[in-house]
Protein backbone atom coordinates (compact mmCIF):
# COMPACT_ATOMS: atom_id res chain seq x y z
CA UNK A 1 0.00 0.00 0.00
CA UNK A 2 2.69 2.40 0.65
CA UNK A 3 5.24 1.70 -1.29
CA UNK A 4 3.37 -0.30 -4.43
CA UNK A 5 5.65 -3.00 -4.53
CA UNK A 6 4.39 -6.19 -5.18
CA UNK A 7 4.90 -9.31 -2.61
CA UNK A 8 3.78 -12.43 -1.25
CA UNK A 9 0.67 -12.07 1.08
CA UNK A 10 2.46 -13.86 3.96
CA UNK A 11 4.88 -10.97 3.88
CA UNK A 12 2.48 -8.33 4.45
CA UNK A 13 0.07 -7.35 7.20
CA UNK A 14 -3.54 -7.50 6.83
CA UNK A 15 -5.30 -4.40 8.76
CA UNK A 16 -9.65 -5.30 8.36
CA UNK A 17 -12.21 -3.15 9.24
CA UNK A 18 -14.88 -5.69 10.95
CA UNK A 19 -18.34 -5.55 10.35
CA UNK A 20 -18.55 -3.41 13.64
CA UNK A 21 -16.25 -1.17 12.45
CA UNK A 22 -13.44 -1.84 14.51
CA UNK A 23 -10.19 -1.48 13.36
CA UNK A 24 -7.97 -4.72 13.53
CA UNK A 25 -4.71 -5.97 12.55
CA UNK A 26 -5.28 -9.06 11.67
CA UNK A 27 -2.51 -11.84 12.20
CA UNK A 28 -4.35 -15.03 10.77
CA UNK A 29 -5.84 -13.20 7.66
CA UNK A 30 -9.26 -14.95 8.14
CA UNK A 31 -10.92 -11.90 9.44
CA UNK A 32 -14.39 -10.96 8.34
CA UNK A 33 -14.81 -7.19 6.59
CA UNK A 34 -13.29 -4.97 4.65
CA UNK A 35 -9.10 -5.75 4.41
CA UNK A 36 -6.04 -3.73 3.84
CA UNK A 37 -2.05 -4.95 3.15
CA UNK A 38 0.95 -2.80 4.51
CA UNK A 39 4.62 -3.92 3.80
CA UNK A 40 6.17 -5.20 6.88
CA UNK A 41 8.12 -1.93 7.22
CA UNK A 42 8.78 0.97 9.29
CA UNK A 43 8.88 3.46 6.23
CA UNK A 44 6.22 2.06 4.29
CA UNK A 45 4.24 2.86 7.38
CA UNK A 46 5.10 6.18 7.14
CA UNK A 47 4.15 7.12 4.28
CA UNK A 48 0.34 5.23 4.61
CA UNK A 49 -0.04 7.50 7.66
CA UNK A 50 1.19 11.00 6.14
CA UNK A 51 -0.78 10.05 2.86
CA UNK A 52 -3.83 8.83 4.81
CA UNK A 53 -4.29 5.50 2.44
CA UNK A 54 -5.18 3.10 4.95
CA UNK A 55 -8.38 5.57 6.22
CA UNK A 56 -8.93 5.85 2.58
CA UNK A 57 -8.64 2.17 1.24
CA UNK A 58 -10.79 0.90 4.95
CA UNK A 59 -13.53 4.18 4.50
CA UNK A 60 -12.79 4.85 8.34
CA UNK A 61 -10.49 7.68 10.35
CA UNK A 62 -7.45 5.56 11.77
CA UNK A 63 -6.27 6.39 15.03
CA UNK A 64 -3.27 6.80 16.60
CA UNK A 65 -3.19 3.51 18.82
CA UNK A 66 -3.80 1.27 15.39
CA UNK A 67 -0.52 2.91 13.82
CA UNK A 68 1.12 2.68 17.23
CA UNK A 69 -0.20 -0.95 17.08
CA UNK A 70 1.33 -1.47 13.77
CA UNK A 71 4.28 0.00 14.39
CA UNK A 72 4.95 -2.66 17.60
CA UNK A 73 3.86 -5.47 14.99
CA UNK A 74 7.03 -4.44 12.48
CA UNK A 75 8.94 -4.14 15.56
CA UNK A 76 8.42 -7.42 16.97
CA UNK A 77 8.88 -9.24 14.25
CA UNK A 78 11.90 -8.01 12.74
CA UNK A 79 13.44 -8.66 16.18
């Protein structure tokens, strides 16, 4: 999503938008509602937030705990 290059689902994370509207990052990929990639990387990140792709692509404002949240999830596994 941020940076258009193309790769494997299993090396992306899946952010859904339930059917509740909740905001979820979604480890399994087996979610139910409306689903978004992101590159597993810090700068990719980056540039969803500043060009505000993932509120477009999921129809909902993000806040700043999901990104936080996402953030962690890069973190944790590149470590």
């Amino acid at each position: 999503m941020g940076c258009h290059s193309k790769k494997d689902k299993k090396d992306l994370i899946r952010i859904v938008r339930t059917t509740q509207g909740d905001i979820q990052i979604d480890k399994t990929g087996k979610l139910n509602g409306r689903g978004a990639y992101i590159c597993n990387n810090i700068a990719c990140l980056e540039k969803v937030i500043k060009s505000k792709r993932l509120e477009k692509m999921l129809e909902v404002p993000i806040s700043d705990e999901i990104y936080h949240a996402l953030r962690g999830v890069m973190i944790d596994e590149k470590g």
